[in-house]
N, C-alpha and C. Protein backbone atom coordinates (compact mmCIF):
# COMPACT_ATOMS: atom_id res chain seq x y z
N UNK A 1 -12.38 5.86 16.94
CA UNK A 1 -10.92 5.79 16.81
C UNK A 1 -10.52 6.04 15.38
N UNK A 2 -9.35 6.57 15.09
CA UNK A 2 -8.89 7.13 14.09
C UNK A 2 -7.74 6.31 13.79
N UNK A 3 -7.62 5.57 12.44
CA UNK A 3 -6.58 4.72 12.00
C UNK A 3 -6.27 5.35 10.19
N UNK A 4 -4.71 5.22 9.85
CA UNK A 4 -4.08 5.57 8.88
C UNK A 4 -3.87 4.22 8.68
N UNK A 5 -4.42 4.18 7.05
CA UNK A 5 -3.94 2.95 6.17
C UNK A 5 -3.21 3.25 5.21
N UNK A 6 -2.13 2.61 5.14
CA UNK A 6 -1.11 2.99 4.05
C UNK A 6 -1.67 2.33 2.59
N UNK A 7 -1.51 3.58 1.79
CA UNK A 7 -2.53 3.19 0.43
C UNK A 7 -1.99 3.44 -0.97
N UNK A 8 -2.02 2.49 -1.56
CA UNK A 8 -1.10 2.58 -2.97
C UNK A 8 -2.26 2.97 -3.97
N UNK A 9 -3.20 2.28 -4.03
CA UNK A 9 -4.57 2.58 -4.46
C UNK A 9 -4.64 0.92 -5.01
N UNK A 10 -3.83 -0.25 -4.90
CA UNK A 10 -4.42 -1.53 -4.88
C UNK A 10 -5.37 -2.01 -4.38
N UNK A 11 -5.53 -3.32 -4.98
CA UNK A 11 -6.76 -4.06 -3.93
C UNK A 11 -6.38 -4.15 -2.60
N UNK A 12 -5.03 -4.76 -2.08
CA UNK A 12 -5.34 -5.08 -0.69
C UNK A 12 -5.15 -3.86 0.16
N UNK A 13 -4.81 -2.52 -0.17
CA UNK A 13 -4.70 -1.38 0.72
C UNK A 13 -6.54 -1.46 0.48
N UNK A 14 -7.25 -1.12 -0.13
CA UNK A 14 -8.34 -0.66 -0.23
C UNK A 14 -9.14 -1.69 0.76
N UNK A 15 -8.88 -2.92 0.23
CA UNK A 15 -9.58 -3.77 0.90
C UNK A 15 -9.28 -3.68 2.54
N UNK A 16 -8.24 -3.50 3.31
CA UNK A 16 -7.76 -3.08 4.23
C UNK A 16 -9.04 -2.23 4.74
N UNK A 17 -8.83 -1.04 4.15
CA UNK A 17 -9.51 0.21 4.66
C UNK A 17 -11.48 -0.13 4.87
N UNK A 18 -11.97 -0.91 3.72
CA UNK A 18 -13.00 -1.69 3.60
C UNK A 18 -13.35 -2.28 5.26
N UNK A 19 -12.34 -3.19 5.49
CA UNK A 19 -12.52 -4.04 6.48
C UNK A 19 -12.21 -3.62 8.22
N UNK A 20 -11.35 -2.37 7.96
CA UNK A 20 -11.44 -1.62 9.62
C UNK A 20 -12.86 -0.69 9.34
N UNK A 21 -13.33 -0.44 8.45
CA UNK A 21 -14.66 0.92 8.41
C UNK A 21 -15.48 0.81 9.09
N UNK A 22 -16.01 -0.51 9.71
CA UNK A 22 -17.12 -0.48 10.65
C UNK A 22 -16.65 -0.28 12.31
N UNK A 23 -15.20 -0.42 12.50
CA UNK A 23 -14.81 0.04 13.76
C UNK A 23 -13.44 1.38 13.93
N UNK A 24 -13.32 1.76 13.17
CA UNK A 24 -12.53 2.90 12.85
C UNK A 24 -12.41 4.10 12.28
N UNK A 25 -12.57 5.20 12.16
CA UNK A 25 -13.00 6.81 11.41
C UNK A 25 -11.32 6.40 10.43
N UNK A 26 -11.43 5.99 9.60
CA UNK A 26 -10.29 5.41 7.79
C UNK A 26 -10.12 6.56 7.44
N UNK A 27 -8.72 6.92 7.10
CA UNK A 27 -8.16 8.22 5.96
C UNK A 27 -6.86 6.55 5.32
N UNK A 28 -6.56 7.12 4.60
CA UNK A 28 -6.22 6.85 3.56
C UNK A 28 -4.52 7.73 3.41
N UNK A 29 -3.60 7.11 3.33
CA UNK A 29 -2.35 7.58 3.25
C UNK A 29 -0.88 6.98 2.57
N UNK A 30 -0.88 8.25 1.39
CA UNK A 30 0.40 7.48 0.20
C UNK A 30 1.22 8.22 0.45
N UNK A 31 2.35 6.90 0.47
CA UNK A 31 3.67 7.94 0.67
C UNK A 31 4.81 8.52 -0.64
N UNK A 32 4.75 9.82 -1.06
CA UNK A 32 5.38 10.17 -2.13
C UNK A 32 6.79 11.08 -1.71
N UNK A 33 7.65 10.59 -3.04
CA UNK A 33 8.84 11.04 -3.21
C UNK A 33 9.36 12.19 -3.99
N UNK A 34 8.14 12.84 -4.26
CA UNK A 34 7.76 13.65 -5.07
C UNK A 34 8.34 13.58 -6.92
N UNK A 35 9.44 12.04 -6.83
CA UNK A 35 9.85 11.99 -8.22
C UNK A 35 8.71 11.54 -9.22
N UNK A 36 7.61 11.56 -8.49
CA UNK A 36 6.12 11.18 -9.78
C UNK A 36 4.81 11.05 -9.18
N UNK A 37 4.11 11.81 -9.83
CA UNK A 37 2.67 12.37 -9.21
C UNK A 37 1.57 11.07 -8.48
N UNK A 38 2.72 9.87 -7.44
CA UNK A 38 1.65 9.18 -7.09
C UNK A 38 0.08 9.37 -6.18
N UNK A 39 0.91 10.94 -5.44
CA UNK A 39 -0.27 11.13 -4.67
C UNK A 39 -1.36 11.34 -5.33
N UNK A 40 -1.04 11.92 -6.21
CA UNK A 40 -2.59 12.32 -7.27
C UNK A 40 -3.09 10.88 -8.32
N UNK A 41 -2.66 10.00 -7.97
CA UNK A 41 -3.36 8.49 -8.91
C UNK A 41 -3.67 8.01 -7.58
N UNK A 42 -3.02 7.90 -6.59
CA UNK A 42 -3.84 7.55 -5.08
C UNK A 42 -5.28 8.40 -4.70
N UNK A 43 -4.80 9.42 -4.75
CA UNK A 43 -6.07 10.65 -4.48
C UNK A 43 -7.62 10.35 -5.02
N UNK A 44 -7.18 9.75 -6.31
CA UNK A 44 -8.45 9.64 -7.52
C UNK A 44 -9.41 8.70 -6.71
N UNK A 45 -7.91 7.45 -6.51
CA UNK A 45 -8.74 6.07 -6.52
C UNK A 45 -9.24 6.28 -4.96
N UNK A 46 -9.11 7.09 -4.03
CA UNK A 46 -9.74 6.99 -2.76
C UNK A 46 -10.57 7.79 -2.75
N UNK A 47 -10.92 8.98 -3.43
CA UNK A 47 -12.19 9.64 -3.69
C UNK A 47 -13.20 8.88 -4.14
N UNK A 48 -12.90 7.52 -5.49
CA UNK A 48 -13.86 6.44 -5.49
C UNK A 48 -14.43 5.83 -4.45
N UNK A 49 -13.36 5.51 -3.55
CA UNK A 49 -13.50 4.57 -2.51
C UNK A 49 -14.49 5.45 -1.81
N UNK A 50 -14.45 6.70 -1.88
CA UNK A 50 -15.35 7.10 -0.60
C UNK A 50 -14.43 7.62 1.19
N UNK A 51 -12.87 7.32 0.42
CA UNK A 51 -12.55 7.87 2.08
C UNK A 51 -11.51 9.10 2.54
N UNK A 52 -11.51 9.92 3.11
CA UNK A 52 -10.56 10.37 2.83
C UNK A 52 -9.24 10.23 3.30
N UNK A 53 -8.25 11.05 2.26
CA UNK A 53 -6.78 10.62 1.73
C UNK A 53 -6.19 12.16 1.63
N UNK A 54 -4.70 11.85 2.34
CA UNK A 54 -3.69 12.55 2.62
C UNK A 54 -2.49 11.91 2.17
N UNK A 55 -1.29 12.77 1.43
CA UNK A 55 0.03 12.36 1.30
C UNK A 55 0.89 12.87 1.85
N UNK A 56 1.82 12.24 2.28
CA UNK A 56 2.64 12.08 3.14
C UNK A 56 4.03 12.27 2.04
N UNK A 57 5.53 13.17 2.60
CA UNK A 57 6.55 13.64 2.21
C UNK A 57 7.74 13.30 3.14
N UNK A 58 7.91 12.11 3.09
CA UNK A 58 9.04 11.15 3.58
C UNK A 58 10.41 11.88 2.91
N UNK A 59 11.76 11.95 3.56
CA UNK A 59 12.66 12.95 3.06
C UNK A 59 13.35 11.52 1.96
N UNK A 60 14.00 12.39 0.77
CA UNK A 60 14.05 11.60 -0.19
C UNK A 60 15.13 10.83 -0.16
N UNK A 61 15.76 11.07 0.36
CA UNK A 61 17.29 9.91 0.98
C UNK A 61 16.76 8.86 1.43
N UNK A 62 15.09 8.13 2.32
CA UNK A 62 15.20 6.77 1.81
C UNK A 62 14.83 6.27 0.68
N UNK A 63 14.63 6.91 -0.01
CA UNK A 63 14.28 6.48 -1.96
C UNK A 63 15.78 5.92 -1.94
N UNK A 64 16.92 7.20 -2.17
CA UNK A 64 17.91 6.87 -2.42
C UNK A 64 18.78 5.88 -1.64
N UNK A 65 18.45 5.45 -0.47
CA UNK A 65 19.31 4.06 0.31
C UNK A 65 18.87 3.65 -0.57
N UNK A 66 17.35 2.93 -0.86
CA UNK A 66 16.66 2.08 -1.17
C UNK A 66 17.58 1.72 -2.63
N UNK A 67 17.44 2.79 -3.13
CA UNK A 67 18.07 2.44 -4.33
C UNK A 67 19.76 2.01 -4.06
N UNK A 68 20.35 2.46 -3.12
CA UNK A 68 21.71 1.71 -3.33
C UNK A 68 21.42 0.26 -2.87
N UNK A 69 20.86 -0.01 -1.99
CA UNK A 69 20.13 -1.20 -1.97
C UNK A 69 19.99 -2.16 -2.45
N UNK A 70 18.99 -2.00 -3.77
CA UNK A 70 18.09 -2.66 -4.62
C UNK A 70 19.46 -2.73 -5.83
N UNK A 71 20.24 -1.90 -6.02
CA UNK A 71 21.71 -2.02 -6.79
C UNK A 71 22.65 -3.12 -6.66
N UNK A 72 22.41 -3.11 -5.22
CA UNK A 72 24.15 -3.97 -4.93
C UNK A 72 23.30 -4.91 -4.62
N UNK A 73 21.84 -5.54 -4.07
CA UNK A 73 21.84 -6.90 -4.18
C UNK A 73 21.14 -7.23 -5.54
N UNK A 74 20.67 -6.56 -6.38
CA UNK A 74 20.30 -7.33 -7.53
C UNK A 74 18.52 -7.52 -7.83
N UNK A 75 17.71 -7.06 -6.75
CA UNK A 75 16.49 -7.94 -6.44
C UNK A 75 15.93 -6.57 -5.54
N UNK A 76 14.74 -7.14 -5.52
CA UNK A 76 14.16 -5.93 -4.80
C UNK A 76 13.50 -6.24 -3.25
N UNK A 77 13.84 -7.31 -2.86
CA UNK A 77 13.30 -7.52 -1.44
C UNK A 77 13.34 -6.48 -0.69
N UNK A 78 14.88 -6.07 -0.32
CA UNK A 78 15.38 -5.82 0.78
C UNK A 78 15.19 -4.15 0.71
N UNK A 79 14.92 -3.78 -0.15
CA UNK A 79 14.96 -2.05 -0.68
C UNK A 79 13.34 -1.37 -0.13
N UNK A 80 13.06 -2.58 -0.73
CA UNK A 80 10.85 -2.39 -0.77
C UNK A 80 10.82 -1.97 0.70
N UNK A 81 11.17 -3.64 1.21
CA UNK A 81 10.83 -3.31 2.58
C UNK A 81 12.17 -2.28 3.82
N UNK A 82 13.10 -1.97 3.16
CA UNK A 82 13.58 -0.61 3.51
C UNK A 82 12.59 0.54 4.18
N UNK A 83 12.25 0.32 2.48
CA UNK A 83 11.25 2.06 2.37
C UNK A 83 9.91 1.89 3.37
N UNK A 84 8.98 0.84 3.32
CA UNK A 84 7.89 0.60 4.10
C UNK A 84 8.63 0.66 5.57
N UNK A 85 9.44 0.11 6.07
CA UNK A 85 9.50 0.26 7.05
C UNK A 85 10.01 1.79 7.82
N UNK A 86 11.29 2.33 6.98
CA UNK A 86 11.42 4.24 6.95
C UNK A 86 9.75 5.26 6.80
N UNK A 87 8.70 4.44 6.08
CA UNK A 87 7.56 5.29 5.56
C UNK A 87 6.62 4.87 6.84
N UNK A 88 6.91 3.85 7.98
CA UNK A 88 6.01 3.76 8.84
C UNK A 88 6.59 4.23 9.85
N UNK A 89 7.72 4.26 10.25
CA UNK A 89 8.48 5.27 11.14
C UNK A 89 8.02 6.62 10.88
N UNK A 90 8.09 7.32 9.37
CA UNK A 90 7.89 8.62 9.43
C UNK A 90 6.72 8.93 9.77
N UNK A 91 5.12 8.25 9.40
CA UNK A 91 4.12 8.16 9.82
C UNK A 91 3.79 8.13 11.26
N UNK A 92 4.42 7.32 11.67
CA UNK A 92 4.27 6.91 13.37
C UNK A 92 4.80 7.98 14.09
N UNK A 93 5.70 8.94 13.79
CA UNK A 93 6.47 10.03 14.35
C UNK A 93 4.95 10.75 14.70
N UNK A 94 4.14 10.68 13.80
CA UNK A 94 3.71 12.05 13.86
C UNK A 94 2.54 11.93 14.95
N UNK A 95 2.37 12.97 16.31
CA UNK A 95 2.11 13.04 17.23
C UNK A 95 0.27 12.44 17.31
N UNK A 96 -0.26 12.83 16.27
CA UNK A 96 -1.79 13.04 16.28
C UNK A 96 -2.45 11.45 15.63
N UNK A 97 -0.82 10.45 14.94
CA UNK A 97 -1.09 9.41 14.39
C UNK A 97 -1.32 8.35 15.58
N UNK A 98 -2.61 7.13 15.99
CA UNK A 98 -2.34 6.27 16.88
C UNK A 98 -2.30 4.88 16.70
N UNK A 99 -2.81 4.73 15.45
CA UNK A 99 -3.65 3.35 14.65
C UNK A 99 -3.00 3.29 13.39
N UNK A 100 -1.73 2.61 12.68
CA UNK A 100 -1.53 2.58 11.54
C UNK A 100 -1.62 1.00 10.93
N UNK A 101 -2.19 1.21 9.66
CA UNK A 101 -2.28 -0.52 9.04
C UNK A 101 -2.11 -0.23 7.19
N UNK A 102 -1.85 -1.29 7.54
CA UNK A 102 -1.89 -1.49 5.73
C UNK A 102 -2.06 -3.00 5.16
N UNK A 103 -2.03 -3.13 4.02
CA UNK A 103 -2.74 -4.40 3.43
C UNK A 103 -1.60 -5.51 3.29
N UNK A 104 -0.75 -5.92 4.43
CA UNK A 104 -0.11 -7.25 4.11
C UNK A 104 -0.65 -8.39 4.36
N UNK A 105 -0.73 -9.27 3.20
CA UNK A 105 -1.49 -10.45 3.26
C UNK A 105 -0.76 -11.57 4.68
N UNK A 106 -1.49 -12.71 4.13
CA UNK A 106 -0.82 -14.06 5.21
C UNK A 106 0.63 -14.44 4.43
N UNK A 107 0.49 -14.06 2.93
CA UNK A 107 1.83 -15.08 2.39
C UNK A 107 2.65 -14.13 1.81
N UNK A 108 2.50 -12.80 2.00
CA UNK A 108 3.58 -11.37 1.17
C UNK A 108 4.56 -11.55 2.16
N UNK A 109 5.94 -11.60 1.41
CA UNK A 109 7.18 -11.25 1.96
C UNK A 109 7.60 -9.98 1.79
N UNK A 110 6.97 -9.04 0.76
CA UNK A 110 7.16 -7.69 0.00
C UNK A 110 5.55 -7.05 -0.37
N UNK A 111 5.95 -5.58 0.32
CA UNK A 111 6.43 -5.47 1.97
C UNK A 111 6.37 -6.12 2.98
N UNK A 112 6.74 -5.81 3.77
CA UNK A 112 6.46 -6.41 5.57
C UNK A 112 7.27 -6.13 6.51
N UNK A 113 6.85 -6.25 7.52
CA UNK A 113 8.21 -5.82 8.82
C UNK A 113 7.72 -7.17 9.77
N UNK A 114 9.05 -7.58 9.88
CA UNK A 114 9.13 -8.61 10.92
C UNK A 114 8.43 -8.38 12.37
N UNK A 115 8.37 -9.20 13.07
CA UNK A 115 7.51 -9.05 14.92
C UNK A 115 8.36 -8.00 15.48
N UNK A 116 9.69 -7.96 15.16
CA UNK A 116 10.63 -7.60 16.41
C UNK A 116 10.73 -5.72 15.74
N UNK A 117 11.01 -5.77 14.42
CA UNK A 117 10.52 -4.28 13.79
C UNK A 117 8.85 -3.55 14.46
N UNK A 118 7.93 -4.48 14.35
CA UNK A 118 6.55 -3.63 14.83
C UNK A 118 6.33 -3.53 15.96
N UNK A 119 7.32 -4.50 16.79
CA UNK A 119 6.95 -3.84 18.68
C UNK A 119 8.03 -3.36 18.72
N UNK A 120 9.00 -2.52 17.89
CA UNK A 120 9.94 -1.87 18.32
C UNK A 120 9.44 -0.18 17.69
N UNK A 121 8.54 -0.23 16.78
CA UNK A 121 7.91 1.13 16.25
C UNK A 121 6.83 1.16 17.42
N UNK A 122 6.29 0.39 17.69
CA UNK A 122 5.37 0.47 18.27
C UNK A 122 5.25 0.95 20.13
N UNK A 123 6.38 0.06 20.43
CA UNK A 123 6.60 0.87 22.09
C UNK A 123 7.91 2.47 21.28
N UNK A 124 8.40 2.80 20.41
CA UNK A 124 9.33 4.19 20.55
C UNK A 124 8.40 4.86 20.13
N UNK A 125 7.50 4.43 19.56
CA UNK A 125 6.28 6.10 18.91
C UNK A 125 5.16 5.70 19.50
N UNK A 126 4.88 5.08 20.29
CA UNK A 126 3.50 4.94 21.12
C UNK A 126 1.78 4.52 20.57
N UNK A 127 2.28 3.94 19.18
CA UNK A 127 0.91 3.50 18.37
C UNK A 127 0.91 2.07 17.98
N UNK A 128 -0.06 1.59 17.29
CA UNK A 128 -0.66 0.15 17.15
C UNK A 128 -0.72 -0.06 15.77
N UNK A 129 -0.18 -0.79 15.57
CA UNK A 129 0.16 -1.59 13.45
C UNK A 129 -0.73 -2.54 13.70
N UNK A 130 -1.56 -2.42 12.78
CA UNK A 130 -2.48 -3.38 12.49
C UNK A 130 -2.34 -3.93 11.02
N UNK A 131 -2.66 -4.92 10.33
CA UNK A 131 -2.54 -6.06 9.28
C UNK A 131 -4.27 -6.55 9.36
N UNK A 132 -4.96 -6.35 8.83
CA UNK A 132 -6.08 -6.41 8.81
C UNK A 132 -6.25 -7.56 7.42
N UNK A 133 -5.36 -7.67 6.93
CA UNK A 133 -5.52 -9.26 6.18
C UNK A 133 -4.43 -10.15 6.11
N UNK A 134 -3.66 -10.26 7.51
CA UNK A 134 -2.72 -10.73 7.51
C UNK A 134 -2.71 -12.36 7.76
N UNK A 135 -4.50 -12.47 8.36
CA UNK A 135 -5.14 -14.09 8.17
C UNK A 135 -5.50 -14.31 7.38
N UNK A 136 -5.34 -13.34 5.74
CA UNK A 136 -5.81 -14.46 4.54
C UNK A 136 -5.01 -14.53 3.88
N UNK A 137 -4.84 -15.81 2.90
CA UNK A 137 -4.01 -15.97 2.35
C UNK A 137 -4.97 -15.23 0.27
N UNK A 138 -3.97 -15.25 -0.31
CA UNK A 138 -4.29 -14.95 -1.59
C UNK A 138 -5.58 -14.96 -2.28
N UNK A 139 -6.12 -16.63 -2.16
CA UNK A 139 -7.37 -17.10 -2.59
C UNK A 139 -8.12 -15.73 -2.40
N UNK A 140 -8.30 -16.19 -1.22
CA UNK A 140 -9.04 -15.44 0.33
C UNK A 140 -9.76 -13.89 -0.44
N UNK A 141 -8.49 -13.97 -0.69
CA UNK A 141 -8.73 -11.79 -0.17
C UNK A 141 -9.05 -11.71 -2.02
N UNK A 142 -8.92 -12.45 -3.07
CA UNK A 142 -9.85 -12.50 -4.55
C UNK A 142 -11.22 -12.66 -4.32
N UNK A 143 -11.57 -13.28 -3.24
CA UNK A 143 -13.10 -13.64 -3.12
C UNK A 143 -13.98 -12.34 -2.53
N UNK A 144 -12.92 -11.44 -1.29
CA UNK A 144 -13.41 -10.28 -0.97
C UNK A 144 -13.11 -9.18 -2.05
N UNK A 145 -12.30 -9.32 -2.78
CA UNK A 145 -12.31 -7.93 -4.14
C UNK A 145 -13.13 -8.27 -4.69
N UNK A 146 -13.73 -9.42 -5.17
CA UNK A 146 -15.22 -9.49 -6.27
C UNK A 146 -16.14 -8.98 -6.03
N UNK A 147 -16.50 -9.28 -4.35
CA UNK A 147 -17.78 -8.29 -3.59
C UNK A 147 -17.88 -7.17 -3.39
N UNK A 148 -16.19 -6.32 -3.14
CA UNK A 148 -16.56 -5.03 -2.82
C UNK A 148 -15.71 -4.25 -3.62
N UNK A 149 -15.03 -4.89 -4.67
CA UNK A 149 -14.35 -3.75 -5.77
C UNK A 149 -14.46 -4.10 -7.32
N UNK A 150 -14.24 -3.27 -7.80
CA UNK A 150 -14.22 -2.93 -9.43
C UNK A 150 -12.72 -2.80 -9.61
N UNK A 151 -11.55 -4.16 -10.05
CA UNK A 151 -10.27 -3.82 -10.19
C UNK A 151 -9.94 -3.96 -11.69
N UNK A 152 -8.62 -3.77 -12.16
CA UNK A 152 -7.63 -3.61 -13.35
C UNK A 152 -6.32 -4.55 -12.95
N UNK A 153 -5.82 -5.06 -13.59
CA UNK A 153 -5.02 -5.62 -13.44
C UNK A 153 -4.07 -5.98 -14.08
N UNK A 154 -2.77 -6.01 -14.15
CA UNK A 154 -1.73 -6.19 -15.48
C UNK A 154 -0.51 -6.45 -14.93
N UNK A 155 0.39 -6.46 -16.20
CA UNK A 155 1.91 -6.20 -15.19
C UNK A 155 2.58 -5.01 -14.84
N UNK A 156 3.41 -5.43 -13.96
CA UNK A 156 3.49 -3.62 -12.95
C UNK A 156 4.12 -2.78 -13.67
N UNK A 157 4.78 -2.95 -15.09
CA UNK A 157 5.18 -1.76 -15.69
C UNK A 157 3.88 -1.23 -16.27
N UNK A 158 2.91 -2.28 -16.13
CA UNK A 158 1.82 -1.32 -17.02
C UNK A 158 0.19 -1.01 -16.71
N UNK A 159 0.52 -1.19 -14.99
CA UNK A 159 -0.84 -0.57 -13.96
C UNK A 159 -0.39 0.84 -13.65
N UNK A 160 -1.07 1.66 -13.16
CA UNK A 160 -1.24 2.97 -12.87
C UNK A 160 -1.37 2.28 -11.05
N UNK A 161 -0.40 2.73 -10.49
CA UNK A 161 -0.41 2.63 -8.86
C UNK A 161 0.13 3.53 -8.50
N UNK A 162 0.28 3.95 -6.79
CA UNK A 162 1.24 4.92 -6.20
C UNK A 162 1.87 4.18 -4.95
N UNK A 163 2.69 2.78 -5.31
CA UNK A 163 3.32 1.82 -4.16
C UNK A 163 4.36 2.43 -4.23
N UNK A 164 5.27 1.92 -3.67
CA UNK A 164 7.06 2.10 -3.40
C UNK A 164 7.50 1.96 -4.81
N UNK A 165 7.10 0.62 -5.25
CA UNK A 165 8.03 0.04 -6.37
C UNK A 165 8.06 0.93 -7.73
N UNK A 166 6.90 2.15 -7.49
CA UNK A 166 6.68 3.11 -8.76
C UNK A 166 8.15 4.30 -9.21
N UNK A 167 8.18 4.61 -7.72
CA UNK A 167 9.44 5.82 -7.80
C UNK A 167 10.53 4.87 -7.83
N UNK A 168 10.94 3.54 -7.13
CA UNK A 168 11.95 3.21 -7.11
C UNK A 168 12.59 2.84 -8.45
N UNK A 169 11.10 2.29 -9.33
CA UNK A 169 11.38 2.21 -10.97
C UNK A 169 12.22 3.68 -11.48
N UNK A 170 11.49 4.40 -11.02
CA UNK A 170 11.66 5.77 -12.01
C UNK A 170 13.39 6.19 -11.70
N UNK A 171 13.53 5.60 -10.38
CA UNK A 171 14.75 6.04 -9.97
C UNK A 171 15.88 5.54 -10.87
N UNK A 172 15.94 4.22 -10.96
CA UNK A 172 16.76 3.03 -11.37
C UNK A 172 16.68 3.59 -12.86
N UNK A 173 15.64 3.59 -13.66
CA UNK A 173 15.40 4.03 -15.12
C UNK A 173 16.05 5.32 -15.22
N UNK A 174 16.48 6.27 -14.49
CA UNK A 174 16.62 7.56 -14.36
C UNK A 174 18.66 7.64 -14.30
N UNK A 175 18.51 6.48 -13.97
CA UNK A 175 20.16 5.98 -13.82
C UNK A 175 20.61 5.07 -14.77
N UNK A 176 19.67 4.11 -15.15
CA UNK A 176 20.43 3.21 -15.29
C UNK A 176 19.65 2.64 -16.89
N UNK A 177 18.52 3.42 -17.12
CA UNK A 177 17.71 2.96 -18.32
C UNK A 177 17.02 1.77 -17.85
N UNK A 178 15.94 1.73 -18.71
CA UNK A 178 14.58 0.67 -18.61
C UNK A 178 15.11 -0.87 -18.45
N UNK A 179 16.21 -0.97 -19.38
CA UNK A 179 16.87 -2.40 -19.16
C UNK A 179 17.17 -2.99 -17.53
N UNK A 180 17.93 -1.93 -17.10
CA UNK A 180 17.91 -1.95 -15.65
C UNK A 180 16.82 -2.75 -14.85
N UNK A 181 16.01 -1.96 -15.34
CA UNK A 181 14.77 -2.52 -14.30
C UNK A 181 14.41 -4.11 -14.74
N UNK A 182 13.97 -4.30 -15.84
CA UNK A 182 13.72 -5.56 -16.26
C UNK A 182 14.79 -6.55 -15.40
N UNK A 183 16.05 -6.27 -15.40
CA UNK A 183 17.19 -7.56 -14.73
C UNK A 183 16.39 -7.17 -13.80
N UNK A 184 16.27 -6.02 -12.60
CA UNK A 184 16.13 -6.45 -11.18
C UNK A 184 14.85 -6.87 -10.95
N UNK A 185 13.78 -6.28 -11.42
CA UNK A 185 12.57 -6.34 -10.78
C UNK A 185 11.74 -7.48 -11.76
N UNK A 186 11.45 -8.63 -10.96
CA UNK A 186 11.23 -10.25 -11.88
C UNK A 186 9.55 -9.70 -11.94
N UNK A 187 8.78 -10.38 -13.36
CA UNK A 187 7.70 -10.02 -13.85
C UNK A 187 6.75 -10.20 -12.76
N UNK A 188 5.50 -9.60 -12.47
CA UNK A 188 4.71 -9.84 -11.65
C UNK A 188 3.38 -9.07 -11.93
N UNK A 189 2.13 -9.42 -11.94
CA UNK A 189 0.75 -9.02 -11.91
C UNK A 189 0.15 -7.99 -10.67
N UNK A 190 0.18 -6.80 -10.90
CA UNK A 190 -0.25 -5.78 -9.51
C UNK A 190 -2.18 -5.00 -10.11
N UNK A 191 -2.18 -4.49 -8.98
CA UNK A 191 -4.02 -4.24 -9.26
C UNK A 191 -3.54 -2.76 -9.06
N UNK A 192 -5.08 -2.10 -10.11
CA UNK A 192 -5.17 -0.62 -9.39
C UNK A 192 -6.75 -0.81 -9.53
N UNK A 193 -7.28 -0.13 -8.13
CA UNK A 193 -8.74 -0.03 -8.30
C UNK A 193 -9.52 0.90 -8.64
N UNK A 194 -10.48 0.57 -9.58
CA UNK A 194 -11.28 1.58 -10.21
C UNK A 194 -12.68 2.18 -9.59
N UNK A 195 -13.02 0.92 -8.39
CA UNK A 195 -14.30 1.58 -7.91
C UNK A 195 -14.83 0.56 -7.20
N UNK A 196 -15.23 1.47 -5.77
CA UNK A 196 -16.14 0.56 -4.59
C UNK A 196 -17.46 -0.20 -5.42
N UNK A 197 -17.19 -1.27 -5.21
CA UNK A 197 -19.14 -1.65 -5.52
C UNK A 197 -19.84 -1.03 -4.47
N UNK A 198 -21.09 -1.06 -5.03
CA UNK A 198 -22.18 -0.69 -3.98
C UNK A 198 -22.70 -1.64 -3.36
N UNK A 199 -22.77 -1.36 -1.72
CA UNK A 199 -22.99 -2.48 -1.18
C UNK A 199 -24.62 -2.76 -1.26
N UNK A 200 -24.84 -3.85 -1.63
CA UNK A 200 -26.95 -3.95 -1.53
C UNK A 200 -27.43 -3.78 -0.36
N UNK A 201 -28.88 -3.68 -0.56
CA UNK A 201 -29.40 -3.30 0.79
C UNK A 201 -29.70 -4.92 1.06
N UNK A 202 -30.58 -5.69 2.35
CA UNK A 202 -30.47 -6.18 2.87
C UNK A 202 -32.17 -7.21 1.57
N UNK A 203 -33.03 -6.36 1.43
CA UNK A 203 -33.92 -6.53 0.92
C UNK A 203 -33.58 -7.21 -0.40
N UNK A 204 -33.12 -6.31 -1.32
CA UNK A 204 -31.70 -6.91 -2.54
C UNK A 204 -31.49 -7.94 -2.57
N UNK A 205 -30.61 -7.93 -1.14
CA UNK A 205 -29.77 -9.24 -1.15
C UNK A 205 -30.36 -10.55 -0.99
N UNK A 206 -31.88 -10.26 -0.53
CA UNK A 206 -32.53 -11.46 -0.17
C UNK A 206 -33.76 -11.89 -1.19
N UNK A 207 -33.10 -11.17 -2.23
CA UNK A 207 -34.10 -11.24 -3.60
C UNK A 207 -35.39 -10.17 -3.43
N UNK A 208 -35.84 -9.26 -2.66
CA UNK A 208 -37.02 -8.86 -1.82
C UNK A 208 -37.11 -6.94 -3.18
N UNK A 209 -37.75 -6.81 -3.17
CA UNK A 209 -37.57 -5.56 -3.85
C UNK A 209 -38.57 -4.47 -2.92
């Protein structure tokens, strides 16, 4: 079976893709607005990963709701998950797609789509959303990046990612200057990953050479 994971090039998209691989043929899929080269900082980090990755050209009017959006309330909840939910519609449209997931934890409010949003994509386009770490909470899913990734980490003006919140910056800055962004978007710590560990062999792992 063939499943699309929506991929920023963070830990929990990666880790996502990690954790369907033993029952699913994984590609890898960022959605760009073409206002900044995320597909190609996604591209890099999934050639590390080992899987392959396709970008996706969502029409640019939901950037721009998003952004009237993220304007008139002040905050970026409601814009984020705008766009994720327009970027899984456009995904799900497409005839050959049947399996889509991406990395929302147990405790993320941003992104996400409510129950009544995913069985409503789900019976009009005829495919299956999966959340493949949607039973762990935070701790959790730090204990699985130590084992199977090599991450970076900082604050989000100053990681290299290809999420939503990248173009929607560029947008707002593009209007409204850098100050802009600082009022709406409150400080926060995001990952970009640099590289799959290698998994040991069994011998390795049991001290055995």
């Amino acid at each position: 079976m063939h499943v699309s994971v929506m991929f920023s090039g963070g830990k929990d998209s990666s880790l996502s893709a990690i954790l369907l691989e033993p029952f699913f043929e994984v590609e890898l899929v960022t959605c760009s607005f073409s206002l900044l080269p995320v597909g190609e900082v996604a591209a890099e980090t999934a050639e590390r990963l080992g899987f392959p990755h396709r970008i996706i050209n969502p029409d640019v009017s939901i950037l721009e709701k998003a952004y009237d959006i993220i304007i008139e309330d002040g905050f970026p909840k409601n814009a984020i998950n705008f766009i994720h939910r327009s970027v899984i519609e456009h995904l799900a449209a497409n005839p050959d797609v049947t399996f889509i997931a991406d990395g929302i934890r147990r405790d993320d409010r941003v992104p996400m789509l409510e129950l009544s949003q995913i069985r409503s994509i789900e019976d009009r386009f005829g495919v299956h959303y999966i959340c493949p770490l949607k039973g762990y909470g935070r701790a959790a899913v730090n204990e699985l990046v130590k084992k199977h990734l090599v991450i970076e980490e900082g604050l989000s003006e100053d990681v290299l990612k290809a999420d939503y919140e990248t173009e929607l910056r560029k947008m707002i800055a593009l209007n409204h200057g850098p100050d802009k962004i600082r009022e709406i978007f409150p400080t926060h710590v995001q990952s970009h990953v640099i590289e799959r560990k290698k998994a040991l062999s069994n011998e390795t792992a049991n001290g055995k050479t």
